[in-house]
C-alpha atoms as a PDB file:
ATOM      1  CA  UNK A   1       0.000   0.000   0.000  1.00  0.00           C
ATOM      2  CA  UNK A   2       1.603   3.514  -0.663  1.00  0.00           C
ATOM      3  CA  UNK A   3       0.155   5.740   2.072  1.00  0.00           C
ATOM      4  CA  UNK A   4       1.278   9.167   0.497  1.00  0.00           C
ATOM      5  CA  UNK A   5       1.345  12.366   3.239  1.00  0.00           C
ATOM      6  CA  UNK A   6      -1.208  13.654   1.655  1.00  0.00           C
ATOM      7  CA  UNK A   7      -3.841  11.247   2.359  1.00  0.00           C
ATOM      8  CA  UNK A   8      -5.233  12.720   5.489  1.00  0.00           C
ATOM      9  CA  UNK A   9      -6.036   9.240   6.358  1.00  0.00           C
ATOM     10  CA  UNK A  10      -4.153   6.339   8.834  1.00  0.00           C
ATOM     11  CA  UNK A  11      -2.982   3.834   6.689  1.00  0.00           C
ATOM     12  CA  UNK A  12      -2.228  -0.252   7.389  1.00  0.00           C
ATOM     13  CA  UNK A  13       1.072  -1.447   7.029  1.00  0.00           C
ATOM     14  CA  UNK A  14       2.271  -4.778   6.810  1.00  0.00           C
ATOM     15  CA  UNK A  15       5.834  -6.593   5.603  1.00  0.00           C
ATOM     16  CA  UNK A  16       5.670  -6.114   2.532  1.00  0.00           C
ATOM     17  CA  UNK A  17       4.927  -2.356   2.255  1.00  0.00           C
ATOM     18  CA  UNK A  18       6.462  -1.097   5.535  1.00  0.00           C
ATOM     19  CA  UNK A  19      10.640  -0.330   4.511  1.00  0.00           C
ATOM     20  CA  UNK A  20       9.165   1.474   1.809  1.00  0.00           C
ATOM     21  CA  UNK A  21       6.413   3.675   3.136  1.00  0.00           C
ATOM     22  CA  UNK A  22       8.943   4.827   6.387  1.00  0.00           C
ATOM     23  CA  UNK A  23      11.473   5.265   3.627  1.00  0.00           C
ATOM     24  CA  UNK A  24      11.269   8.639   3.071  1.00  0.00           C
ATOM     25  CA  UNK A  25       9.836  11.788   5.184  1.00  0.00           C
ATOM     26  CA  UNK A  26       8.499  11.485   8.533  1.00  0.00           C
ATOM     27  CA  UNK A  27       5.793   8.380   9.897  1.00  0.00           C
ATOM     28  CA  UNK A  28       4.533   8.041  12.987  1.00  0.00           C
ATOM     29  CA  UNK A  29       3.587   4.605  13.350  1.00  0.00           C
ATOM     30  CA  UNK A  30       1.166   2.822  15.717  1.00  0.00           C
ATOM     31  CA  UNK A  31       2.127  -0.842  16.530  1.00  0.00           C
ATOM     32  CA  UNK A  32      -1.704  -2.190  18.206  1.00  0.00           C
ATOM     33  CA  UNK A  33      -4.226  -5.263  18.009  1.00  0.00           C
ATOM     34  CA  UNK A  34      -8.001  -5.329  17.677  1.00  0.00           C
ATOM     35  CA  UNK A  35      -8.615  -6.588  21.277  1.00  0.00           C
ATOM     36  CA  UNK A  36      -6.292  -3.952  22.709  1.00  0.00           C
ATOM     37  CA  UNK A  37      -8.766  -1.559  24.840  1.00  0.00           C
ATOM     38  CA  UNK A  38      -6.212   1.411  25.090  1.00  0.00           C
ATOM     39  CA  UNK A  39      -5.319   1.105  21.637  1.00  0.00           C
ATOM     40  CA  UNK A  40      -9.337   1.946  20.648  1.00  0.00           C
ATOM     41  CA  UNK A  41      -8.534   4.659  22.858  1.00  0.00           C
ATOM     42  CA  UNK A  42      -5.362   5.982  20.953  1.00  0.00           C
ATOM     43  CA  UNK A  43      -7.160   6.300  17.565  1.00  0.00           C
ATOM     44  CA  UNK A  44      -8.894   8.944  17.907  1.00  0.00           C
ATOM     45  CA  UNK A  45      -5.955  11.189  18.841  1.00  0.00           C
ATOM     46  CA  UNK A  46      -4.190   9.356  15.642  1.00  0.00           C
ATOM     47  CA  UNK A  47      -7.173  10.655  13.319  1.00  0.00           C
ATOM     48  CA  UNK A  48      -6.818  14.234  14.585  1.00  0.00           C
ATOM     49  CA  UNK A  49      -2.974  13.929  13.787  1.00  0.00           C
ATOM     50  CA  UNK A  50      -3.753  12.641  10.123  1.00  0.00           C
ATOM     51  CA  UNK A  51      -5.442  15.512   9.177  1.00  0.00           C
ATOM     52  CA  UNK A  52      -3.208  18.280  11.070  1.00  0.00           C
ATOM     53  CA  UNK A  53      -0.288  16.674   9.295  1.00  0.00           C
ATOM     54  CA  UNK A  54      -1.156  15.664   6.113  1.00  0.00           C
ATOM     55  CA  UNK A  55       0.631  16.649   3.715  1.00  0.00           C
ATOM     56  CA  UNK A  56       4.016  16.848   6.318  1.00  0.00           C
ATOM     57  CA  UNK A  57       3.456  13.273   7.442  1.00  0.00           C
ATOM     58  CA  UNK A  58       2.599   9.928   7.408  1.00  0.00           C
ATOM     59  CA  UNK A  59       0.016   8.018  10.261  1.00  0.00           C
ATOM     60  CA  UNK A  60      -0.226   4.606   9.694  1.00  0.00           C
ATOM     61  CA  UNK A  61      -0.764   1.403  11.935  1.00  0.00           C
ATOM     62  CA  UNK A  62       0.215  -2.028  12.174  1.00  0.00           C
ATOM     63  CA  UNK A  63      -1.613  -4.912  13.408  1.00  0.00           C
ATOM     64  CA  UNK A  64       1.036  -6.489  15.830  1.00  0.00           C
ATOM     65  CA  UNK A  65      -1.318 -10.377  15.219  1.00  0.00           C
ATOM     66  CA  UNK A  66      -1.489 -10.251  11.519  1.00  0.00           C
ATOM     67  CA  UNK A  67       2.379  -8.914  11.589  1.00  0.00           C
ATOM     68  CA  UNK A  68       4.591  -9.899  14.407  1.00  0.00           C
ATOM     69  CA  UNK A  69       7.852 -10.039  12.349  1.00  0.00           C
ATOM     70  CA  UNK A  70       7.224  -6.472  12.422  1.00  0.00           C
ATOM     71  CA  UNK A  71       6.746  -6.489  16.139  1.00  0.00           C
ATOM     72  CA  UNK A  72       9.801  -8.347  16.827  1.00  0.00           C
ATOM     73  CA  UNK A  73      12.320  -6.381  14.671  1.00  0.00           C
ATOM     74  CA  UNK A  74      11.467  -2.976  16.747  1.00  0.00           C
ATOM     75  CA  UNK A  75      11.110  -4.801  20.136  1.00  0.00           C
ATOM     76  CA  UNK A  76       7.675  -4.337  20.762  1.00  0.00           C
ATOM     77  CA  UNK A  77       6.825  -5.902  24.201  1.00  0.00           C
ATOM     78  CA  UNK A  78       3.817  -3.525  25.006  1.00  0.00           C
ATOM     79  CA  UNK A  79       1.072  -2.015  23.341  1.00  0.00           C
ATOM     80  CA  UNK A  80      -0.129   0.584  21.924  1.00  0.00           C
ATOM     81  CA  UNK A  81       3.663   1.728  21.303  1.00  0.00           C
ATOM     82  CA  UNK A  82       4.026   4.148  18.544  1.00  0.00           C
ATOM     83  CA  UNK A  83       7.390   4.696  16.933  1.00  0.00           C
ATOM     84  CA  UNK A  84       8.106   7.783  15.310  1.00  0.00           C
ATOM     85  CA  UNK A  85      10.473   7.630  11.743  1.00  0.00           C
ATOM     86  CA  UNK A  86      12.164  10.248   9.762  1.00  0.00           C
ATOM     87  CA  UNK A  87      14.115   8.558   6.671  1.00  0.00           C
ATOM     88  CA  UNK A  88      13.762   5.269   7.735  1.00  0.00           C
ATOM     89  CA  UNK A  89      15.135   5.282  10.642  1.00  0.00           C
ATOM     90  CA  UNK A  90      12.891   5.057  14.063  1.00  0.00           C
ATOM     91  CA  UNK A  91      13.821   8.061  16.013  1.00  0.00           C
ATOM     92  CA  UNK A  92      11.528   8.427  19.058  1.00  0.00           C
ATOM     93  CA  UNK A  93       9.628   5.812  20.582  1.00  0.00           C
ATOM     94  CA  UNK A  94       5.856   6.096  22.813  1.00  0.00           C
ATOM     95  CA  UNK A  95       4.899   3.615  25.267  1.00  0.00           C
ATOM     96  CA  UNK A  96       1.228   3.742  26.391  1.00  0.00           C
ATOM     97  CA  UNK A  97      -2.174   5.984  24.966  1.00  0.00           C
ATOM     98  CA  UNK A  98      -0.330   9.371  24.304  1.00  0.00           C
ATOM     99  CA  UNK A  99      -2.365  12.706  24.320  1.00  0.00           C
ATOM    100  CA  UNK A 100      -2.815  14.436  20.977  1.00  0.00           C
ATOM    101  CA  UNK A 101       0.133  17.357  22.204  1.00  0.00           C
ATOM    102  CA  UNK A 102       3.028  15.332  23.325  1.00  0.00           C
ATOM    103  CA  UNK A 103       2.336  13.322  19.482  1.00  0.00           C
ATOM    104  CA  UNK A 104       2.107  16.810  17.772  1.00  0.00           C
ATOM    105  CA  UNK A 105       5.382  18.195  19.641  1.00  0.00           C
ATOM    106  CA  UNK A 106       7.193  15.512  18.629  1.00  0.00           C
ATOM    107  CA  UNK A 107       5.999  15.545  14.854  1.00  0.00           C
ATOM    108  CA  UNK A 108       6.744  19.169  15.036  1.00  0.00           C
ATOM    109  CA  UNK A 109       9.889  18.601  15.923  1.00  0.00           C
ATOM    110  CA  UNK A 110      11.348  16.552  13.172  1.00  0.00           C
ATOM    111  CA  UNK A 111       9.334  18.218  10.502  1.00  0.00           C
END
């Protein structure tokens, strides 16, 4: 899937498409599952940042069940966890439901 910054809209990742969507600009990506209460909870503040940042940067999930190779080659022992990427290359990670302004300072920062 190519989830391009414009999109205003989270987008799934899996293996196959993830090196090449975090490739280039800045992601913020939410590692959850669908039986994960707090990660319901995170969403929300996710679709707010997708349309503030559109067109600066990418929001996309994955779905630690349906991918845990991804899981595993970040270290994800919790979740949610969001890792934040800029070129490729994860620069700042989130444990826990984070509130919409400590996600937007961060973005902010590396934009």
């Amino acid at each position: 899937m190519n989830i391009e910054p414009d999109t205003h809209r989270i987008g799934e990742l899996g293996a196959a498409d993830f090196d090449t969507v975090i490739e280039n600009g800045v992601t913020l990506v939410d590692f959850w599952a669908p039986w994960c209460g707090p990660c319901h909870m995170q969403t929300p503040v996710l679709q707010q940042l997708a349309g503030r940042f559109g067109g600066r940067a990418r929001i996309a999930k994955v779905n630690v069940d349906d991918h845990p190779e991804l899981a595993n080659r970040f270290q994800i022992t919790g979740i949610p966890t969001l890792l934040l990427f800029k070129q490729g290359q994860p620069i700042r990670q989130f444990v826990g439901v984070q509130p919409a302004p400590v996600l937007i300072a961060a973005l902010e920062s590396v934009i």
